[in-house]
Protein backbone atom coordinates (compact mmCIF):
# COMPACT_ATOMS: atom_id res chain seq x y z
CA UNK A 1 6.87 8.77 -2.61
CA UNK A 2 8.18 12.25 -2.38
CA UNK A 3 11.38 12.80 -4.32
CA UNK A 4 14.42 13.98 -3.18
CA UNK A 5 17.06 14.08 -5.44
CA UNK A 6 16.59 14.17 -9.52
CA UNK A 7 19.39 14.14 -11.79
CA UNK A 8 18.51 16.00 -15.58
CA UNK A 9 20.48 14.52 -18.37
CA UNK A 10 23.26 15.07 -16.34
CA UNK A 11 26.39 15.00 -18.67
CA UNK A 12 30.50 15.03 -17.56
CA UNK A 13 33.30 15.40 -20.48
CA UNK A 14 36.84 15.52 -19.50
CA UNK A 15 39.68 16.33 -22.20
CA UNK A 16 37.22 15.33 -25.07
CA UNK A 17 35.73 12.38 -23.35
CA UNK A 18 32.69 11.92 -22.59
CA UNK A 19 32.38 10.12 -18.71
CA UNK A 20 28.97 10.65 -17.99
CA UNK A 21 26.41 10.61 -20.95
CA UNK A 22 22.82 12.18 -20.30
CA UNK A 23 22.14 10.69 -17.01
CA UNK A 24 18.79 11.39 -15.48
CA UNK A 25 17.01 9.50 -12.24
CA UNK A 26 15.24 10.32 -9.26
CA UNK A 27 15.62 9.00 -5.91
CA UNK A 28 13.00 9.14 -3.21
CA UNK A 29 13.11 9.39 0.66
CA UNK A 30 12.34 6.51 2.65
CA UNK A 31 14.28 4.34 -0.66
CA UNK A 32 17.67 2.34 -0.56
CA UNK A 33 18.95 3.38 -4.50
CA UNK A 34 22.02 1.19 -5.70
CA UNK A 35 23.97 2.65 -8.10
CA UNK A 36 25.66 -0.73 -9.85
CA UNK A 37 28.01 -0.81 -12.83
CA UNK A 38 31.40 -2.31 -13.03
CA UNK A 39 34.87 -0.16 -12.20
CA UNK A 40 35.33 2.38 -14.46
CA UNK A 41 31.58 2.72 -15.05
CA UNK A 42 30.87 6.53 -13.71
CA UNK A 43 29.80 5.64 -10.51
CA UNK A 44 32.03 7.79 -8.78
CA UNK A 45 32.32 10.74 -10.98
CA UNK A 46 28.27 10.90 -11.22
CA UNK A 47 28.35 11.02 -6.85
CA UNK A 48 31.40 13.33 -6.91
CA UNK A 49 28.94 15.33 -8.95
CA UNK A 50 25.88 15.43 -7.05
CA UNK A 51 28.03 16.42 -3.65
CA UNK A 52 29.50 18.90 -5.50
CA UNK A 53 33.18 17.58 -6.04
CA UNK A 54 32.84 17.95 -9.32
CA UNK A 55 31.14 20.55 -11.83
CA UNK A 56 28.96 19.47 -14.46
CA UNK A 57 29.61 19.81 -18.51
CA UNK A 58 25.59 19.93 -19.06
CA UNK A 59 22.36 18.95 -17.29
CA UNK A 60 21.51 19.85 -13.71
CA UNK A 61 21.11 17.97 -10.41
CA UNK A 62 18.08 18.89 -8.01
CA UNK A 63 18.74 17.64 -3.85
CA UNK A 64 15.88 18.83 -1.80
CA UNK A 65 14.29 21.35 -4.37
CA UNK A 66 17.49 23.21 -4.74
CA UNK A 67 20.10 23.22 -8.01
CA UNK A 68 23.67 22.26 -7.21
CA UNK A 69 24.70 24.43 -9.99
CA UNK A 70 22.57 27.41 -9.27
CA UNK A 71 21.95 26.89 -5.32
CA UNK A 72 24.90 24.80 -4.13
CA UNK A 73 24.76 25.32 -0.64
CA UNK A 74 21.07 25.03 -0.03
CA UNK A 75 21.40 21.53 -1.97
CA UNK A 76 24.33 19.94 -0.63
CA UNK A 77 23.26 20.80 2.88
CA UNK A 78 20.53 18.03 2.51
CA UNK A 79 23.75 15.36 2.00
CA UNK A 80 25.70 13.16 4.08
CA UNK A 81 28.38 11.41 2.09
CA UNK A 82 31.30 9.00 2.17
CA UNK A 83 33.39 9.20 -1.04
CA UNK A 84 35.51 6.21 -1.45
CA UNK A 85 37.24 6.14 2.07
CA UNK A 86 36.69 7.84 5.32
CA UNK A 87 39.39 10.53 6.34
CA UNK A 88 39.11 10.91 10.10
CA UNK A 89 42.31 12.39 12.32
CA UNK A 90 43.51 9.35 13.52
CA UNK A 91 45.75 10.63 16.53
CA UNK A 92 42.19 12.15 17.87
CA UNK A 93 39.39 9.88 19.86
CA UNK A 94 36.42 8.90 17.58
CA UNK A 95 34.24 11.34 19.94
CA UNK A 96 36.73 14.38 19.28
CA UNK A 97 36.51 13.46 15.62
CA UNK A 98 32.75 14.16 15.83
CA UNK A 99 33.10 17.05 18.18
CA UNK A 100 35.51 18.98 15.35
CA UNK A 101 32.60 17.79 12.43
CA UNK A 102 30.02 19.50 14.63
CA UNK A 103 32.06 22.87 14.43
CA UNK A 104 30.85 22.90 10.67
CA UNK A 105 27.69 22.88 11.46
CA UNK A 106 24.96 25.15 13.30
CA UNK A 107 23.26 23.59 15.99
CA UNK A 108 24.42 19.95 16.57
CA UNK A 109 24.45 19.21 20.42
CA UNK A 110 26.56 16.98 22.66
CA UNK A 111 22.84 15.01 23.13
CA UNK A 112 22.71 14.66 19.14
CA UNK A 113 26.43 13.78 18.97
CA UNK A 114 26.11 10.96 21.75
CA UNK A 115 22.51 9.51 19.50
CA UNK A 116 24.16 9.08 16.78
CA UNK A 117 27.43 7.37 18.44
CA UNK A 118 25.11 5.06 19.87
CA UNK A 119 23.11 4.63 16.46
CA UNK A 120 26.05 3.65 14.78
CA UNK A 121 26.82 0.99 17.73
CA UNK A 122 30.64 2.74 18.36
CA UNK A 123 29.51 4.02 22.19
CA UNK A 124 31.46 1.58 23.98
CA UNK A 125 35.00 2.71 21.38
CA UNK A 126 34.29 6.18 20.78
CA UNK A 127 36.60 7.44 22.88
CA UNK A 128 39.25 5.40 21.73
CA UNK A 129 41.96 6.82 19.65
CA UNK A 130 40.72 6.33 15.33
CA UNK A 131 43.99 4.20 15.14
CA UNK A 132 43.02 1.61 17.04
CA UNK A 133 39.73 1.07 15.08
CA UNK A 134 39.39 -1.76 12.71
CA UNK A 135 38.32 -0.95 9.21
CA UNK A 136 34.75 -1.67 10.39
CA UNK A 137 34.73 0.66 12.98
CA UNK A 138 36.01 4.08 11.06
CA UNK A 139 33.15 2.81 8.85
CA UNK A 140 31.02 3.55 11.47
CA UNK A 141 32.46 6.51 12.62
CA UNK A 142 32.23 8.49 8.87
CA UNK A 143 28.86 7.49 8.92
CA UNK A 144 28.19 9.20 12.62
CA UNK A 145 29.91 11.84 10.79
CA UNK A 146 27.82 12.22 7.71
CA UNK A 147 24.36 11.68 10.16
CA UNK A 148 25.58 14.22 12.53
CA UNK A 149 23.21 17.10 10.90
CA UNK A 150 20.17 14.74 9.98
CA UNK A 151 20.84 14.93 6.47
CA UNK A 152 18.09 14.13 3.89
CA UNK A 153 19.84 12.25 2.00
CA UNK A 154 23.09 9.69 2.76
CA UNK A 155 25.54 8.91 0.09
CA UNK A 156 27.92 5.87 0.29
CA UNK A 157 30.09 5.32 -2.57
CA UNK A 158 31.36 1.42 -2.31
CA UNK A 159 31.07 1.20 1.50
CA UNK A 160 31.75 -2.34 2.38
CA UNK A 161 35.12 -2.32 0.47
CA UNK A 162 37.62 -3.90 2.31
CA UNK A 163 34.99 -5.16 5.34
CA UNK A 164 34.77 -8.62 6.17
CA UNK A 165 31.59 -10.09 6.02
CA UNK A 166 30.27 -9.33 9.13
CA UNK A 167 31.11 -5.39 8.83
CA UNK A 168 29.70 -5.65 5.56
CA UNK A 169 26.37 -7.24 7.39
CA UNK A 170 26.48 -4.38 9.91
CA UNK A 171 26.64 -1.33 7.05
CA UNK A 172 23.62 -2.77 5.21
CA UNK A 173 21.53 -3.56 8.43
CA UNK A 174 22.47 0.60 8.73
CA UNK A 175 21.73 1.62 5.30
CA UNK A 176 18.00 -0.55 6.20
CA UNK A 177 17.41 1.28 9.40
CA UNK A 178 18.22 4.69 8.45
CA UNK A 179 16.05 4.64 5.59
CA UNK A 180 13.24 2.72 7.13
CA UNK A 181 13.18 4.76 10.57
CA UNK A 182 14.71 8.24 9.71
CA UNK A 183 12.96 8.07 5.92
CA UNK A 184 16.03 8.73 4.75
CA UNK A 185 17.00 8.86 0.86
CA UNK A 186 19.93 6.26 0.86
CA UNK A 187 22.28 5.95 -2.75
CA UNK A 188 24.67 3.68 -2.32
CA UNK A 189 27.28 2.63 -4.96
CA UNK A 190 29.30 -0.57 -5.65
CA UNK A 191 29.96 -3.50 -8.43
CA UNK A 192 29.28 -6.38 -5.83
CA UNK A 193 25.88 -7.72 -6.76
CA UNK A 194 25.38 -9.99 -3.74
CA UNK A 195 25.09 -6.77 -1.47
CA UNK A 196 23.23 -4.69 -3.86
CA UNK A 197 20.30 -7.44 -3.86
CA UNK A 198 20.47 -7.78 -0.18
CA UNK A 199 20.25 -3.99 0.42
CA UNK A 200 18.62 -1.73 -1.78
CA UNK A 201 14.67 -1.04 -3.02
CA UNK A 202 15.52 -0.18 -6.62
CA UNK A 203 19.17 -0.37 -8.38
CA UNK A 204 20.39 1.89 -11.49
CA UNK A 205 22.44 0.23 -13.49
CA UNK A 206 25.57 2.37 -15.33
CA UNK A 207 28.00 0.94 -18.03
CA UNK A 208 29.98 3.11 -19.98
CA UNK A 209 28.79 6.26 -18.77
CA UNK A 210 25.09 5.60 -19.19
CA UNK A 211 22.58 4.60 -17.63
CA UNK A 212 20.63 1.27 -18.57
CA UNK A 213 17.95 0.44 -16.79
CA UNK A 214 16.24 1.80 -13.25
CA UNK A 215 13.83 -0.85 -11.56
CA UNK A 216 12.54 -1.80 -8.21
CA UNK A 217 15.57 -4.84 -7.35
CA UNK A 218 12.30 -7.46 -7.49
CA UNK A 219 11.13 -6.61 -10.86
CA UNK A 220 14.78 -6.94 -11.89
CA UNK A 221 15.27 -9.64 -10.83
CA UNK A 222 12.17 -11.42 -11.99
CA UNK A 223 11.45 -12.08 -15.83
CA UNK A 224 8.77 -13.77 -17.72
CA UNK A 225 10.83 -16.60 -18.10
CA UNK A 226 12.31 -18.70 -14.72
CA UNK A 227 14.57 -20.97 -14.84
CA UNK A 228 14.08 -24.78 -14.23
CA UNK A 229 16.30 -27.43 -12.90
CA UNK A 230 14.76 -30.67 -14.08
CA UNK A 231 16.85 -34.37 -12.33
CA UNK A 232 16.39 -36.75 -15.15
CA UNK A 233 17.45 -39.86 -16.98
CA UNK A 234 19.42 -40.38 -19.13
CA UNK A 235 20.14 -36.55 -19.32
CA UNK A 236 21.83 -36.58 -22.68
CA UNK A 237 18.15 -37.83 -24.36
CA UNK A 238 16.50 -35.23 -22.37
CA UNK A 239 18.33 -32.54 -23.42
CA UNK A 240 18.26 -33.59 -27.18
CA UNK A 241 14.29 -33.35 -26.95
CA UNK A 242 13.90 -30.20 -24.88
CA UNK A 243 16.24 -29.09 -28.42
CA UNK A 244 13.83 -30.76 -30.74
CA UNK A 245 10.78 -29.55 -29.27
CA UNK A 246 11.89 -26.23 -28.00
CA UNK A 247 14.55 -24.93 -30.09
CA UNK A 248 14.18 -21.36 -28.73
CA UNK A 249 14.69 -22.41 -25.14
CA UNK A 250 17.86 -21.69 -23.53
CA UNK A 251 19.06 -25.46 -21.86
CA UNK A 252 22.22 -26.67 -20.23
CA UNK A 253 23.49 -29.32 -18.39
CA UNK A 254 23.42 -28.87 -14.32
CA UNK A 255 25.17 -30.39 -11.48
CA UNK A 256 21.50 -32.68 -11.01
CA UNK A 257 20.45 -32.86 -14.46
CA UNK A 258 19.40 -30.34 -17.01
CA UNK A 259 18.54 -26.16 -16.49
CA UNK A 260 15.59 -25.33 -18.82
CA UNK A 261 14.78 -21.24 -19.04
CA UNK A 262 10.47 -21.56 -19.58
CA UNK A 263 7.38 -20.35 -18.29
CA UNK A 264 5.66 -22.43 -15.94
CA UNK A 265 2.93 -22.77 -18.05
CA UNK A 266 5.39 -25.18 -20.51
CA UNK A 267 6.47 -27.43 -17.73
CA UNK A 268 3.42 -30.11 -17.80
CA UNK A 269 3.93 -30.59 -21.38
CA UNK A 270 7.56 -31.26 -21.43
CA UNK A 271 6.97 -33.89 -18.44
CA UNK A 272 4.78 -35.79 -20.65
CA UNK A 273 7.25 -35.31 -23.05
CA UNK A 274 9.63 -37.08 -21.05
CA UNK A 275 7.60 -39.70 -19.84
CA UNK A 276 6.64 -40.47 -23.54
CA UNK A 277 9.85 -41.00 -24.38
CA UNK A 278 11.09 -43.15 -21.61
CA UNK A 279 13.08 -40.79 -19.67
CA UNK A 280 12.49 -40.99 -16.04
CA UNK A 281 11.62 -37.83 -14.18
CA UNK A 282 13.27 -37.34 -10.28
CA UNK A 283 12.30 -33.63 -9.33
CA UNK A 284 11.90 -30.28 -10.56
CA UNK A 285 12.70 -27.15 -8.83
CA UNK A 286 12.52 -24.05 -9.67
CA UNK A 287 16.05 -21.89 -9.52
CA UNK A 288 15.59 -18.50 -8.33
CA UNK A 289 17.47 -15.86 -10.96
CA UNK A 290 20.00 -13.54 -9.12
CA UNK A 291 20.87 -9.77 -9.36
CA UNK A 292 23.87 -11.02 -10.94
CA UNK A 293 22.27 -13.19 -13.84
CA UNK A 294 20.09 -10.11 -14.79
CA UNK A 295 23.22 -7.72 -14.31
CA UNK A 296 24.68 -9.66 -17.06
CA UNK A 297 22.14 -10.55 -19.80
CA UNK A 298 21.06 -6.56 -19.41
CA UNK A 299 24.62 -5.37 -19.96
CA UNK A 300 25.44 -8.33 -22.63
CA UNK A 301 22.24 -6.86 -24.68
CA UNK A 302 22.99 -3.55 -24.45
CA UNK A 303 26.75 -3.92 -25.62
CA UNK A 304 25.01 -6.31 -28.32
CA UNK A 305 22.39 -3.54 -29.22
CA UNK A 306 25.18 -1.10 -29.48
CA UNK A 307 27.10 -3.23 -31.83
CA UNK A 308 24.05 -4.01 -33.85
């Protein structure tokens, strides 16, 4: 995949502090990148960096083969971004919104202006007055805003805040189509796990300023060890076995029985366990691990490494 933006131990210190510590990740066209930490993490101050809102202390940042530091308007004319919240002029129609937009810009045409109305879904409102639009909607319109010059890459720092859950359904069917159809280079930032998971190819996760870990959101996800629910009888003799015979395993009671965290490989031999010891055996099913489990045993062993 051909990359589009590359960050190089990108580095941010404010009065003394370091914010952002050595920070470096690509992020390719066609690709859905989460950026996923908790508030406070550097999410924000590492996008206000790559759009240029902010300078960097050290490193460099690369959009479209072009430094921000060195060649900052060659490289943040490949971005489309929403920081935080879209600022539109709400006494003007959504369409007049756009219309002032396309002033900034060389060569954007009433045609392209009515596409990408109609690609955000907003044809039917857009020449409504902004405040009459529902949260949902001015979503939609600062994203028509930010597509308006075909950008290479879109930017959307914690997008579905404040969007009920079908506008947060409609911005990540978007995010999907834009980088699936217009092989766009989508980062998009937030701490809600559920959506990250849903939407993105790979996820970076920040805490603290640094970065963690960068997979694809499958291998993340997945681990060498899945977790088991196992609906037996008497649970309290089941659970003092799995302990006796598999100290190392991580088991807890469950709302049907007992969670085991094992290869599959294990599972035949602690059935005959069971049945060798009387304990009857109702199901087992295995419970699929969420972005959200992984999110925390990776950021609860690095804050343990770091104590260590």
């Amino acid at each position: 995949m051909e990359t589009i933006v590359e960050l190089k131990d990108v580095t941010k210190v404010i009065k003394g502090r370091t914010i952002i510590d050595h920070i470096s990740f690509q992020v390719n066209k066609g690709e859905v990148f989460g950026f996923l930490g908790p508030n406070g993490a550097g999410k924000t101050t590492t996008i206000r960096m790559i759009v240029g809102l902010m300078g960097l202390t050290s490193g460099d940042i690369i959009i479209g083969g072009s430094s921000i530091k060195s060649e900052f308007e060659q490289a943040v004319g490949h971005i489309g971004a929403i920081v935080e919240n879209p600022e539109m002029y709400k006494f003007l129609t959504g369409y007049q919104n756009l219309v002032h937009y396309a002033r900034m810009s060389k060569g954007i045409t009433k045609e392209k202006i009515a596409e990408t109305v109609e690609l955000v879904g907003l044809t039917e409102r857009i020449h409504d007055k902004v405040k009459t639009y529902s949260l949902g909607m001015r979503q939609r319109l600062g994203l028509a805003q930010c597509l308006l010059h075909d950008p290479d890459v879109l930017i959307l720092d914690e997008p579905t805040n404040g969007l009920d859950p079908a506008g947060i359904r409609e911005i990540r069917d978007y995010v999907r189509l834009l980088a699936r159809e217009k092989n766009m280079a989508v980062i998009v930032s937030s701490h809600m796990l559920s959506e990250m998971e849903m939407m993105c190819d790979r996820i970076g996760i920040i805490q603290n300023g640094q970065l963690i870990d960068v997979q694809l959101v499958h291998d993340f996800v997945q681990s060498s060890e899945v977790t088991f629910e196992f609906e037996v009888l008497p649970s309290d003799k089941a659970l003092a076995l799995i302990e006796a015979h598999y100290p190392n395993v991580r088991a807890i009671r469950s709302r049907n029985g007992i969670s085991v965290e094992l290869t599959k490989e294990d599972i035949p031999n602690l059935v005959k366990l069971f049945v060798d010891d009387n304990i009857s055996v109702f199901g087992i099913k295995e419970v699929a691990k969420t972005l959200e489990d992984r999110f925390l045993e990776v950021t609860s062993e690095k804050e343990g490494s770091t104590r260590g």
